[in-house]
N, C-alpha and C. Protein backbone atom coordinates (compact mmCIF):
# COMPACT_ATOMS: atom_id res chain seq x y z
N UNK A 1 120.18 90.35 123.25
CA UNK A 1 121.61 90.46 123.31
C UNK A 1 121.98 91.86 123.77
N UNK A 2 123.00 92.38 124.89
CA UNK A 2 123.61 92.92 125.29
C UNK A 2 124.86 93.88 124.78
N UNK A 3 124.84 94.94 124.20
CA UNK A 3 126.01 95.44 123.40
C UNK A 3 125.80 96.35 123.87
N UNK A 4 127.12 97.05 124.71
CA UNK A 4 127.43 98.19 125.22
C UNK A 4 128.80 98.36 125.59
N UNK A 5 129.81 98.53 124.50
CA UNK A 5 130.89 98.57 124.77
C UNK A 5 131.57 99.95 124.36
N UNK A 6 133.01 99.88 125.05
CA UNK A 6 133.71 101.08 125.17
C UNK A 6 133.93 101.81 123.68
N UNK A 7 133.95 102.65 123.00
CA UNK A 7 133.87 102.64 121.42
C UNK A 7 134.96 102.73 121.03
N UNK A 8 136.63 103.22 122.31
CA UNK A 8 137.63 103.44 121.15
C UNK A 8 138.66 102.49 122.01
N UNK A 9 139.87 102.44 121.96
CA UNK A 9 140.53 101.57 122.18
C UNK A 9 142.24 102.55 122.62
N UNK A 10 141.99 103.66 122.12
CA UNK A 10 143.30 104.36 122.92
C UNK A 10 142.75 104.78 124.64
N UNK A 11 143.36 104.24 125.63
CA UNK A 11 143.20 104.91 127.24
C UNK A 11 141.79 104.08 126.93
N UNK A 12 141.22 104.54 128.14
CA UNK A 12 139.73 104.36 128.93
C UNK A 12 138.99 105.82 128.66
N UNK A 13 138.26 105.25 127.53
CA UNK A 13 137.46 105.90 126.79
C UNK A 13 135.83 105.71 127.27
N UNK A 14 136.04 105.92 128.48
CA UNK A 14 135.12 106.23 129.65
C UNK A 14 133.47 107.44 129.01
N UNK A 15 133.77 108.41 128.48
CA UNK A 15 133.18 109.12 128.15
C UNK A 15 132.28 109.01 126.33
N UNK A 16 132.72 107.21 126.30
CA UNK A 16 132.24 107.39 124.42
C UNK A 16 131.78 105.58 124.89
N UNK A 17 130.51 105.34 124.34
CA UNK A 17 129.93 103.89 124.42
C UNK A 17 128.97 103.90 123.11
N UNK A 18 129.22 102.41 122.70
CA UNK A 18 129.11 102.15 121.31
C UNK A 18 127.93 100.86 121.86
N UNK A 19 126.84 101.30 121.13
CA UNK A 19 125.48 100.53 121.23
C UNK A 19 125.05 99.65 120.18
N UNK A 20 124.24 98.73 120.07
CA UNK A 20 124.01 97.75 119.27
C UNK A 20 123.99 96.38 119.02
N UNK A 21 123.98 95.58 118.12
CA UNK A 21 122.92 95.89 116.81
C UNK A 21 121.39 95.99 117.73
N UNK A 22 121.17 95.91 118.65
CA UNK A 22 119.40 95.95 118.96
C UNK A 22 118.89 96.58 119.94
N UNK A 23 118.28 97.69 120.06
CA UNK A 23 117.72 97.78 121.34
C UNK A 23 116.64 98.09 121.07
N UNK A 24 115.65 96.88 121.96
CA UNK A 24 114.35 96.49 121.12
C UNK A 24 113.96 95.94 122.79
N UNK A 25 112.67 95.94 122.70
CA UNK A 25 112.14 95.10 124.24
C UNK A 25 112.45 93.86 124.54
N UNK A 26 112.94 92.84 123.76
CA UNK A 26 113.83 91.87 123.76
C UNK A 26 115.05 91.80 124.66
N UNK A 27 115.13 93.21 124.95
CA UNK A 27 116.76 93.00 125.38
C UNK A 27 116.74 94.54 126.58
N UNK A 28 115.56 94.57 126.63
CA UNK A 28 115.58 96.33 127.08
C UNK A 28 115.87 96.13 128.61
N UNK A 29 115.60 95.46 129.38
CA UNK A 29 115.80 95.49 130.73
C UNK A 29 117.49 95.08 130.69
N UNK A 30 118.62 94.03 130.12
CA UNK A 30 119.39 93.96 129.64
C UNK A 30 120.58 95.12 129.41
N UNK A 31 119.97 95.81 128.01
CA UNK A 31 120.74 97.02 128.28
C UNK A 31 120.72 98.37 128.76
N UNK A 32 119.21 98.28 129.46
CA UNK A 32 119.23 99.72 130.62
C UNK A 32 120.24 99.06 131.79
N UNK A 33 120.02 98.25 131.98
CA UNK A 33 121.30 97.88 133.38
C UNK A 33 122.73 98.44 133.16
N UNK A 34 122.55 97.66 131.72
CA UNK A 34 124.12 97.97 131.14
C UNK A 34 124.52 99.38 131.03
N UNK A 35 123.66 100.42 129.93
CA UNK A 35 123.87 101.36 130.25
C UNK A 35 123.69 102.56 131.42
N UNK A 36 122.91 101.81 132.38
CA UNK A 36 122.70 102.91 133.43
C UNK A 36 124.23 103.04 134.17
N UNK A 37 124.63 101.57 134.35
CA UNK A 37 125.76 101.13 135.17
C UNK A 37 127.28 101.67 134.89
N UNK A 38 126.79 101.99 133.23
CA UNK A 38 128.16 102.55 132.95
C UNK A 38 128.05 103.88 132.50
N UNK A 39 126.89 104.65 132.46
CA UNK A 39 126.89 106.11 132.81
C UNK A 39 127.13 106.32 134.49
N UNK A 40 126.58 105.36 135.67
CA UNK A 40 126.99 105.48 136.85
C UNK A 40 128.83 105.67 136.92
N UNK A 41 129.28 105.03 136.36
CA UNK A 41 131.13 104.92 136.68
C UNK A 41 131.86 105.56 135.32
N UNK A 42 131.01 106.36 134.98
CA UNK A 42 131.19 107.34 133.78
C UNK A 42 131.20 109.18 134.53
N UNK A 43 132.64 109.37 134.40
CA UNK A 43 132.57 110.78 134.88
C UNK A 43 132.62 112.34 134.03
N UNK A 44 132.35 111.51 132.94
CA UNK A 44 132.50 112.49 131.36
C UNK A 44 131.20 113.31 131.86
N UNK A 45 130.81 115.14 131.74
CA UNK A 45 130.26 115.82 131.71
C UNK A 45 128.93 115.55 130.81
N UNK A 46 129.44 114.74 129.28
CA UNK A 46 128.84 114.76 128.27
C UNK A 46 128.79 113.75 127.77
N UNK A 47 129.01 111.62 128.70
CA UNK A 47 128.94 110.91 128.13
C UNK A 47 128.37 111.06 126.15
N UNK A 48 128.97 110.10 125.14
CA UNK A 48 128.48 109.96 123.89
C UNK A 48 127.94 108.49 124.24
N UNK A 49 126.70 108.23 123.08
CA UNK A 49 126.26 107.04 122.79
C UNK A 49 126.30 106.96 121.59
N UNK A 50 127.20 106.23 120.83
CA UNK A 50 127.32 105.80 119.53
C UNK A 50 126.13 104.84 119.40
N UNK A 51 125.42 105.07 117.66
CA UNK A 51 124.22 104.81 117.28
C UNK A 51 124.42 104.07 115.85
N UNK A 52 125.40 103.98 115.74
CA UNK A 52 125.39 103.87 114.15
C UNK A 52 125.54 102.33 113.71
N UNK A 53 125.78 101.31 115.08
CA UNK A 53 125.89 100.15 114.74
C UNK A 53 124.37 99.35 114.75
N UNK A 54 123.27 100.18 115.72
CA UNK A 54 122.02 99.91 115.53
C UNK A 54 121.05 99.36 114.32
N UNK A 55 120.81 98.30 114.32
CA UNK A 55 120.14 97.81 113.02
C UNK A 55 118.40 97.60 113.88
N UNK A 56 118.30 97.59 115.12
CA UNK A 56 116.83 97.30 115.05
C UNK A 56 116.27 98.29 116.83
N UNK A 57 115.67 98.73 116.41
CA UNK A 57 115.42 100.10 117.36
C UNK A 57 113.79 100.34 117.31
N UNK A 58 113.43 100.22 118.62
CA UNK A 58 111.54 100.28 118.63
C UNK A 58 111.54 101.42 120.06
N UNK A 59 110.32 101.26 120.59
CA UNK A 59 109.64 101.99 121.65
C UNK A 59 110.44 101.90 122.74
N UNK A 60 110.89 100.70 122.79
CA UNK A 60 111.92 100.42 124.26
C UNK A 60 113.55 101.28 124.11
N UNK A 61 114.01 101.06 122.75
CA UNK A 61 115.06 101.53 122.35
C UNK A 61 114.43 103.15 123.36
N UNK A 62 113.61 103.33 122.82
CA UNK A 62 113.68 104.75 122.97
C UNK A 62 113.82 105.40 123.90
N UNK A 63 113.13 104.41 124.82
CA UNK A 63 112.31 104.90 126.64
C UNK A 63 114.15 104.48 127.14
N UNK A 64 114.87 103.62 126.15
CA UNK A 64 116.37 103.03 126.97
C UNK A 64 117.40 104.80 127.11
N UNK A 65 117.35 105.31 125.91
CA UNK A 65 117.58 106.65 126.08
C UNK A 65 117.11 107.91 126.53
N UNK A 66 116.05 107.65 126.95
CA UNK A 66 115.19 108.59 127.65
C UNK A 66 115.70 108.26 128.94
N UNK A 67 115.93 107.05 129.69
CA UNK A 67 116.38 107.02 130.93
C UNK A 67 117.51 107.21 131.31
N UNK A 68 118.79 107.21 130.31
CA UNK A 68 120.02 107.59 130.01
C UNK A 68 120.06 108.51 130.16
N UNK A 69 119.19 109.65 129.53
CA UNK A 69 119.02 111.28 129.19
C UNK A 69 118.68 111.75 130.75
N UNK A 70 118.04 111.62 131.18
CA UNK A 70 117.50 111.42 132.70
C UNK A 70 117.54 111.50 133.52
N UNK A 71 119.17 110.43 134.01
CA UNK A 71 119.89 109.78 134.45
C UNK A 71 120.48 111.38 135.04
N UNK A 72 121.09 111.73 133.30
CA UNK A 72 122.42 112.45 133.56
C UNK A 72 121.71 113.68 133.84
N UNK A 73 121.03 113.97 133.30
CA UNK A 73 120.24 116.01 133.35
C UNK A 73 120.16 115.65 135.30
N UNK A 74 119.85 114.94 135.63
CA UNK A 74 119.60 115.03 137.08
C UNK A 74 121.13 114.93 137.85
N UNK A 75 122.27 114.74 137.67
CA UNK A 75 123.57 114.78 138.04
C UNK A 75 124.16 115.95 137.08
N UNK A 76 123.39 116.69 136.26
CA UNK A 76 124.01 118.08 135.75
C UNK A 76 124.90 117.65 134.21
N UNK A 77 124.53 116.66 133.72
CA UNK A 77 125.69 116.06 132.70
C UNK A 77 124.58 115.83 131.36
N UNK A 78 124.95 116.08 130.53
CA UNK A 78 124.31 115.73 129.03
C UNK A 78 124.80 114.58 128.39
N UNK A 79 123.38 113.70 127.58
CA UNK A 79 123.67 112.66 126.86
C UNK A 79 123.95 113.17 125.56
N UNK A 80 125.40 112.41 124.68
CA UNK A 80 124.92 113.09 123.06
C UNK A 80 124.77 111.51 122.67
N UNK A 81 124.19 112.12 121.81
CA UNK A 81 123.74 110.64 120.77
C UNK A 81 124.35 110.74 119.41
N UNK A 82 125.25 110.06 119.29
CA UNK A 82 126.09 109.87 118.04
C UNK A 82 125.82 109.34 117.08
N UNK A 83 125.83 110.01 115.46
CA UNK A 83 125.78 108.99 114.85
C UNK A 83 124.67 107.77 114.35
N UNK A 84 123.88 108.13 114.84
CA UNK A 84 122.24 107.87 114.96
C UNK A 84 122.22 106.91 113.31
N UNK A 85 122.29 105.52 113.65
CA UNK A 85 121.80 105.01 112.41
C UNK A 85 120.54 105.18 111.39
N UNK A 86 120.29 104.69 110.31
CA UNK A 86 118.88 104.90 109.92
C UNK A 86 117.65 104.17 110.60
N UNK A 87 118.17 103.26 111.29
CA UNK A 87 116.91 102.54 111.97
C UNK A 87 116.35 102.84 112.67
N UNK A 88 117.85 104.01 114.02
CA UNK A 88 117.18 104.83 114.92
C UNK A 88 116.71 106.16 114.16
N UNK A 89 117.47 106.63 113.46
CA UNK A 89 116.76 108.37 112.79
C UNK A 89 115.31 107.98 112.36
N UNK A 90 114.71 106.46 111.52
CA UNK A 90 113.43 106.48 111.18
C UNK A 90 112.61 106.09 112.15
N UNK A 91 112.88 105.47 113.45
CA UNK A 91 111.99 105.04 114.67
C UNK A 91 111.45 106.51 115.36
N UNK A 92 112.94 107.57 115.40
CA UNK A 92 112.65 108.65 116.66
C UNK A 92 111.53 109.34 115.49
N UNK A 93 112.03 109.73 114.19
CA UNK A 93 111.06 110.65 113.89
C UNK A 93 109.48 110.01 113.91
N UNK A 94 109.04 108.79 113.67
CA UNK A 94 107.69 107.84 113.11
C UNK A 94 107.46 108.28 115.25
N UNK A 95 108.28 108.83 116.16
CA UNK A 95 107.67 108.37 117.32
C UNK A 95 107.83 109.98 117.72
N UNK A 96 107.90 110.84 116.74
CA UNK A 96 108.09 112.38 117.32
C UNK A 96 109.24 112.71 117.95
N UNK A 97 110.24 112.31 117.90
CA UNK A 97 111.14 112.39 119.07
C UNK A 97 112.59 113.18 118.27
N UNK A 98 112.54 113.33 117.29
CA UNK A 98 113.16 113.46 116.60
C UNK A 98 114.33 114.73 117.26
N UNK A 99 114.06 115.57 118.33
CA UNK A 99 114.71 116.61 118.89
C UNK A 99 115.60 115.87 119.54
N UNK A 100 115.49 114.37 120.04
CA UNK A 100 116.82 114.20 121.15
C UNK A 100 118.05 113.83 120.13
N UNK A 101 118.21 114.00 118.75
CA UNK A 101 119.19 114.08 117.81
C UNK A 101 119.86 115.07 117.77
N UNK A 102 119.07 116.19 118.50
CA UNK A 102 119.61 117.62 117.71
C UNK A 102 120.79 118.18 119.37
C-alpha cells in the first residue's frame, strides 16, 4: 500500500509529506515512485517527511529514504525527517543509521 500524502490541509503544503503505515519491500518500488515524484514537483529547499504514522519499517524503508536524501543533496536541497515513529527510530538504530534523524 501506497501512503504519501500532503500532511496539512491549509494552502499546498508542498514542502511537508506524511508517510505510512508501511514502508517495507512490499510496497518499496510503490512508494519510491511516489515519493521521488513528489520531491520532483516539490520546490521547498528543505522538503519534511513525516514519520510518525509508520507502524512497519525494514531495509527497504530505509534505502526509500536514502534515495529521497539523494535525490535532494544533488539539486542542493535537504531531506528532514519528522517525527520518526518507534518502528522507524528502532529499525535506523538495529541498521546503524541512526544519524539521518539528527
Amino acid at each position: 500500500m501506497t501512503a504519501l500524502t500532503a500532511a496539512t490541509a491549509d494552502g499546498p503544503c508542498m514542502a511537508c509529506w506524511q508517510a505510512g503505515p508501511e514502508l517495507i519491500i512490499a510496497n518499496a518500488a510503490d512508494n519510491r515512485e511516489a515519493l521521488l515524484q513528489a520531491l520532483a514537483h516539490d520546490s521547498s529547499p528543505a522538503p519534511a517527511l513525516d514519520l510518525s504514522r509508520v507502524e512497519d519499517f525494514d531495509s527497504a524503508g530505509l534505502q526509500l529514504l536514502l534515495a529521497a536524501r539523494r535525490q535532494l543533496q544533488d539539486e542542493g536541497r535537504t531531506l528532514t525527517l519528522s517525527q520518526p515513529s518507534p518502528a522507524v527510530r528502532q529499525a535506523l538504530s538495529l541498521l546503524g543509521m541512526d544519524a539521518l534523524l539528527k
